[in-house]
Each structure stands twice: as C-alpha cells, then as structure tokens.
Protein backbone atom coordinates (compact mmCIF):
# COMPACT_ATOMS: atom_id res chain seq x y z
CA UNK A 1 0.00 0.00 0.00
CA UNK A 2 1.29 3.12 -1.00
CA UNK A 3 0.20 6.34 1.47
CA UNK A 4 1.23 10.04 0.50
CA UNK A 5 0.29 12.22 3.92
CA UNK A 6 1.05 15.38 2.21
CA UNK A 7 4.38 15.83 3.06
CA UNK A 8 5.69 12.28 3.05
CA UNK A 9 4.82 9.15 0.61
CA UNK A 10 4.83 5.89 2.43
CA UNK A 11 4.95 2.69 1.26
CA UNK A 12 3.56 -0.40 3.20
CA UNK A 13 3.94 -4.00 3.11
CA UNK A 14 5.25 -5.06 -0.29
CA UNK A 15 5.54 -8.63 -0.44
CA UNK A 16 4.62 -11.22 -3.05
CA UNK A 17 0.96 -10.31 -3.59
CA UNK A 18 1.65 -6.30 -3.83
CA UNK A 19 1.38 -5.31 -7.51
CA UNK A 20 3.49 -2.13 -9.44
CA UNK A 21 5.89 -0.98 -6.55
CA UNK A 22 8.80 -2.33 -8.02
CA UNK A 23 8.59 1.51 -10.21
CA UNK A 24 8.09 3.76 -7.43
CA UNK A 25 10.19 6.17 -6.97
CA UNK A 26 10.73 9.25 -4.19
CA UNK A 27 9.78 7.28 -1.44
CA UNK A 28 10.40 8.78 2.20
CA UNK A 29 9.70 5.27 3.58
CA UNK A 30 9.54 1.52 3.08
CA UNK A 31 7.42 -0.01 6.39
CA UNK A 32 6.97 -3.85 7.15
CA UNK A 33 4.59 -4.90 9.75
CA UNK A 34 6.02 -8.52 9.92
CA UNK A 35 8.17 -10.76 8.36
CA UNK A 36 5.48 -13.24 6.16
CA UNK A 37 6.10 -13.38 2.74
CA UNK A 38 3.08 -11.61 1.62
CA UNK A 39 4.22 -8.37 3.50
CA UNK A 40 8.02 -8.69 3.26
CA UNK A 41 9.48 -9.65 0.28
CA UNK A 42 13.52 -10.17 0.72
CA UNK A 43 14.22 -10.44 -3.28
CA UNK A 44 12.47 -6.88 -4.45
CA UNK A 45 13.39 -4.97 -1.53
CA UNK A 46 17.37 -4.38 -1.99
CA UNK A 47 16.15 -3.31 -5.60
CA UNK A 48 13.82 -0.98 -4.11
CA UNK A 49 15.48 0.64 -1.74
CA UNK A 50 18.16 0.77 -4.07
CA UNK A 51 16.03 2.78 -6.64
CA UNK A 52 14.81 5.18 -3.63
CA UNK A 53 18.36 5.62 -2.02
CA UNK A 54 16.60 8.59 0.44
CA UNK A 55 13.75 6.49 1.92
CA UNK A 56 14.00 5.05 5.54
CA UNK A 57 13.63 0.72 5.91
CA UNK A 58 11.14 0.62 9.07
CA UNK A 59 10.90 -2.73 10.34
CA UNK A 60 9.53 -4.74 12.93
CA UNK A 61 11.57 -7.17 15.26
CA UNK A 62 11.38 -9.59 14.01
CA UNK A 63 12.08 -8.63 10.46
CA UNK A 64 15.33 -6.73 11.58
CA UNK A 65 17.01 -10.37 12.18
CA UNK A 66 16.01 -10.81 8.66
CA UNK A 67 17.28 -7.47 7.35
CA UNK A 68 20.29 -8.21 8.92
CA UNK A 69 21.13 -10.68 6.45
CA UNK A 70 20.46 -8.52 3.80
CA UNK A 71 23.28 -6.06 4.61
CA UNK A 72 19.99 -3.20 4.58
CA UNK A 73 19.81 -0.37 7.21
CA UNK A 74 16.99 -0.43 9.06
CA UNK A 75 15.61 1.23 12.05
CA UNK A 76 13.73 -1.15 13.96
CA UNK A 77 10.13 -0.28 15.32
CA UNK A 78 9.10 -1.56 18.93
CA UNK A 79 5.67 -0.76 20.67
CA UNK A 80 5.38 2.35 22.10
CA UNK A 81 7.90 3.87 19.75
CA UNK A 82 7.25 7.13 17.92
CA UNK A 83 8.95 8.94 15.22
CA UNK A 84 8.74 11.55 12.12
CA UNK A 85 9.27 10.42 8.16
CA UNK A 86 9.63 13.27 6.21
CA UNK A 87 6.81 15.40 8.57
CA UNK A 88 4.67 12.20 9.03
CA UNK A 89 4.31 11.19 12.65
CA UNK A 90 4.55 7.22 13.18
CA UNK A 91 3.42 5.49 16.10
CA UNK A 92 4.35 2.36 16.82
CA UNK A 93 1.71 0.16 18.32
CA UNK A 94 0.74 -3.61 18.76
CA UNK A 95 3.35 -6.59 18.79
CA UNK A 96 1.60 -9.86 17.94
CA UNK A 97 0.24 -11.38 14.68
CA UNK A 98 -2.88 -12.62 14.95
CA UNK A 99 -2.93 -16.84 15.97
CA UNK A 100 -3.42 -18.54 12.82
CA UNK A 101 -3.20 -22.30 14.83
CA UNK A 102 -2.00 -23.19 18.16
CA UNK A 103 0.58 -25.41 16.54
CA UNK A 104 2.08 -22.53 13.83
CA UNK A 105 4.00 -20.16 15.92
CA UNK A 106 3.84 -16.32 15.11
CA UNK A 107 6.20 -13.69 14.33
CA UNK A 108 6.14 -10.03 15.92
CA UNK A 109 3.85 -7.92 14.28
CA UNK A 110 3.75 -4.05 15.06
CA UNK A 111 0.85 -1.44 13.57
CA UNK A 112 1.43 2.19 12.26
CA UNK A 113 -0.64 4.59 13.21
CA UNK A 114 0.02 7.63 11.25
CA UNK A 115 -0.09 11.34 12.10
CA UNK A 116 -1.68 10.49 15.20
CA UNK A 117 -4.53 8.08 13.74
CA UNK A 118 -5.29 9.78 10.31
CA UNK A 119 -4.21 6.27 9.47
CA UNK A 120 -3.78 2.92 10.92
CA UNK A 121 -2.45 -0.20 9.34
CA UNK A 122 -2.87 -2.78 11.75
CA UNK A 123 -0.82 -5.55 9.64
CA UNK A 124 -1.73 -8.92 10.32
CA UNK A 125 -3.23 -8.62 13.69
CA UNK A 126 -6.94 -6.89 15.21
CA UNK A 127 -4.85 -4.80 18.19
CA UNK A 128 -7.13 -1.77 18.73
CA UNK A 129 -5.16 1.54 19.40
CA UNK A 130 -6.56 4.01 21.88
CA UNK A 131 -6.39 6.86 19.42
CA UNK A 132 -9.01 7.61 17.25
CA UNK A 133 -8.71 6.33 13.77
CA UNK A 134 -9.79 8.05 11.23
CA UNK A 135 -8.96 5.96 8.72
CA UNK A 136 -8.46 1.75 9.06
CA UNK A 137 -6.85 -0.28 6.94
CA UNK A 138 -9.33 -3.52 7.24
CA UNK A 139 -8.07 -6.94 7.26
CA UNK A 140 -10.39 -8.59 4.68
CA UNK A 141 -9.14 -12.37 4.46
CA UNK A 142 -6.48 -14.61 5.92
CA UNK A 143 -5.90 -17.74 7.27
CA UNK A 144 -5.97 -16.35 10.96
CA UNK A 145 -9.33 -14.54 10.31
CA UNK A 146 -12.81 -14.84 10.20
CA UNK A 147 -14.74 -12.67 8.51
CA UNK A 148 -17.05 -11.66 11.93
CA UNK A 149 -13.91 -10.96 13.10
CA UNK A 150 -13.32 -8.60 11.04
CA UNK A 151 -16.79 -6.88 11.31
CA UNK A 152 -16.18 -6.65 15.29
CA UNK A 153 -12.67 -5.19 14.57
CA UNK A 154 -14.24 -2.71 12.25
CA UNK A 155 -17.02 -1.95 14.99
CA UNK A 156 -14.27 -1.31 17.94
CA UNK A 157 -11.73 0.64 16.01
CA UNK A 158 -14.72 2.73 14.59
CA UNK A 159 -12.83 4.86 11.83
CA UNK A 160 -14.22 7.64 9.83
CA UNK A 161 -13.48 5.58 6.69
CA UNK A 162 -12.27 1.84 6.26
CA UNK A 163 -10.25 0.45 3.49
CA UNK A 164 -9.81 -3.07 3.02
CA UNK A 165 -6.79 -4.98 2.63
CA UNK A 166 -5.49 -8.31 3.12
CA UNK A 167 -8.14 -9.39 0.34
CA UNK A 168 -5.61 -11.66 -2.14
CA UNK A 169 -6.15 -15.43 -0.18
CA UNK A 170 -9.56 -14.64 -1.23
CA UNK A 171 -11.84 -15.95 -4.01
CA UNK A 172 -13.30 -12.82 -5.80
CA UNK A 173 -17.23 -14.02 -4.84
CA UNK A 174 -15.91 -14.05 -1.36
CA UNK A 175 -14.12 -10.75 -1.51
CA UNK A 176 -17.15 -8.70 -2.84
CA UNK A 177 -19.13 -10.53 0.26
CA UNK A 178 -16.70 -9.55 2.26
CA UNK A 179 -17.23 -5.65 1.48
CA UNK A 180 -20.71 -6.10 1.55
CA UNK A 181 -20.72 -7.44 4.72
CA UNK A 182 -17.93 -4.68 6.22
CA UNK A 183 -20.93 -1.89 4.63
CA UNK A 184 -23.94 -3.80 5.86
CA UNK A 185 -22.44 -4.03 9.38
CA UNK A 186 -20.48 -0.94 9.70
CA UNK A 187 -19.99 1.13 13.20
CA UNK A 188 -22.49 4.23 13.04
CA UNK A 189 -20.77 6.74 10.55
CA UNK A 190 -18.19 4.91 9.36
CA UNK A 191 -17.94 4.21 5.42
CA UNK A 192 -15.93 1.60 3.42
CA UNK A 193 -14.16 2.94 0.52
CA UNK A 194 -12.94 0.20 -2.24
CA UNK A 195 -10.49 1.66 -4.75
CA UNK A 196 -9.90 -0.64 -8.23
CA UNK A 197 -6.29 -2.04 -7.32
CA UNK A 198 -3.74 -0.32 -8.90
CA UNK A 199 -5.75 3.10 -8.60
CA UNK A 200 -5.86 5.40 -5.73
CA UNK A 201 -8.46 7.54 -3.63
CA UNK A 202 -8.00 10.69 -2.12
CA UNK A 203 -9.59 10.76 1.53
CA UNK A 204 -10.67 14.12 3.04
C-alpha cells in the first residue's frame, strides 16, 4: 500500500501479492509490519530501496534479524515507539500477529498509526489503538481470520473511513461478500471505501 500524507509518501507492506511498486520512486519510507512473505518480500526490496536511495527501511523485530542478512539499514520499530518520516508522525503500536493455529507459531507484528490516527495499518493482527482512527486499513481475508472478526474489529476501532486490505487469499465471490458485509455491518458513521487495485483515492 502506497500512502502520500502530504508531506511524506509511504509505502507499506510489499511482499509477493503487492502489484506495481517495483517503479516507485521518491519514497520517504519503506514499512513492514512482519516478516510473512506476503508483506516482506527479501528479493524486491534491496532493488527498491536501491532505486529510492533517500527512503528510511522501518521494520519490525522480528524482520530486523532478517534485514540483517540482507546487509539493509533499518531502524527497527518496537511498541510504544514514535517517530517523524519526512513530517509524518509514526506510532508504533501492537506486537503480535494474529494466531493462525495453536501449533504454527507467530512472528512479531507491530501497527502504524500515522499522524496520530489519520491512518492505521494494523498488519496482520486486530490490536485496537486508543487513538481515534480516522482511517483503518481492514483486514479482509487470511488464514488467521474470520470474517465476523473482522466486522467486530471494524465496529471497535470505529474509523471515519475503512479500506480493506489483506483481500488476495480470497476468491473474488468471497471478496465482494466480504465488502458487503464490512458496509452492511459498519460502526455508526463509518464508510468503506474500495479503490480498483492499482488506482488510488484521495480521503478528506
């Protein structure tokens, strides 16, 4: 997911299933949430940041042992941690993925909330800040979720505006349910906004 506050352009996530980031260019940051393939992608991202030599690797724990073998600067983003990119204020919130199976252990996972809840990408976990969002990025479909899940993470986050992600494990019959669920079941005045992938929205 690409995010441009205004003064900074932030890019979040791009593993395997991320589509057209290998071209961007003037990036102030490159975020992972977790070290899963479909968020962190170890054979794009030295190509990346090497085509956006100014933008700052953010990573989570447990992705820094990973970055390590990479040879990549990173700064490494705990809970509780807060920081500027460019003018755009990240806090650093969570820690856990979501449980996917008693048996599977799970990596560290950390959110960013930024400029103070104008967004929040929660990567793969439902950890509700105490700030109020005003815009969520929605986990949509995963093997640790269920989709009333979802809907009660929507419902105690209660953004402004929610935009799914997290949507490519799923069939596209079950991601269009999905959305009509999320709108059928929203919080009081929240709205779900569904860009075409590849395009982008503008969010007042």
């Amino acid at each position: 997911m690409l995010l441009e506050t205004g003064s900074a352009r932030l890019l979040i996530d791009p593993g395997v299933y991320s589509a057209g980031f290998a071209d961007l260019r003037d990036l102030d940051a490159i975020l992972i949430t977790h070290a899963h393939f479909d968020h962190y992608d170890p054979k794009t991202l030295p190509d990346l940041l090497k085509a956006n030599p100014h933008a700052e690797l953010v990573v989570d724990p447990g992705t820094a042992a990973e970055i390590v073998k990479l040879g990549l600067p990173a700064r490494t983003a705990n809970p509780g941690d807060g920081f500027e990119l460019n003018g755009a204020a990240i806090s650093v919130v969570g820690g856990q993925h979501a449980i996917i199976h008693a048996d599977v252990p799970v990596p560290p996972n950390v959110g960013y909330l930024v400029d103070h809840g104008a967004f929040y990408h929660p990567g793969d976990s439902l950890f509700v800040p105490e700030q109020k969002i005003d815009t969520l990025g929605l986990p949509t479909g995963a093997p640790w979720l269920k989709l009333g899940e979802a809907i009660d993470f929507f419902r105690a986050v209660a953004p402004r505006v929610a935009f799914p992600i997290h949507e490519a494990v799923l069939a596209p019959g079950a991601i269009q349910m999905a959305y009509t669920r999320f709108t059928d079941l929203a919080p009081v005045g929240a709205s779900v906004r569904v860009p075409e992938r590849g395009t982008s929205i503008e969010l007042d």
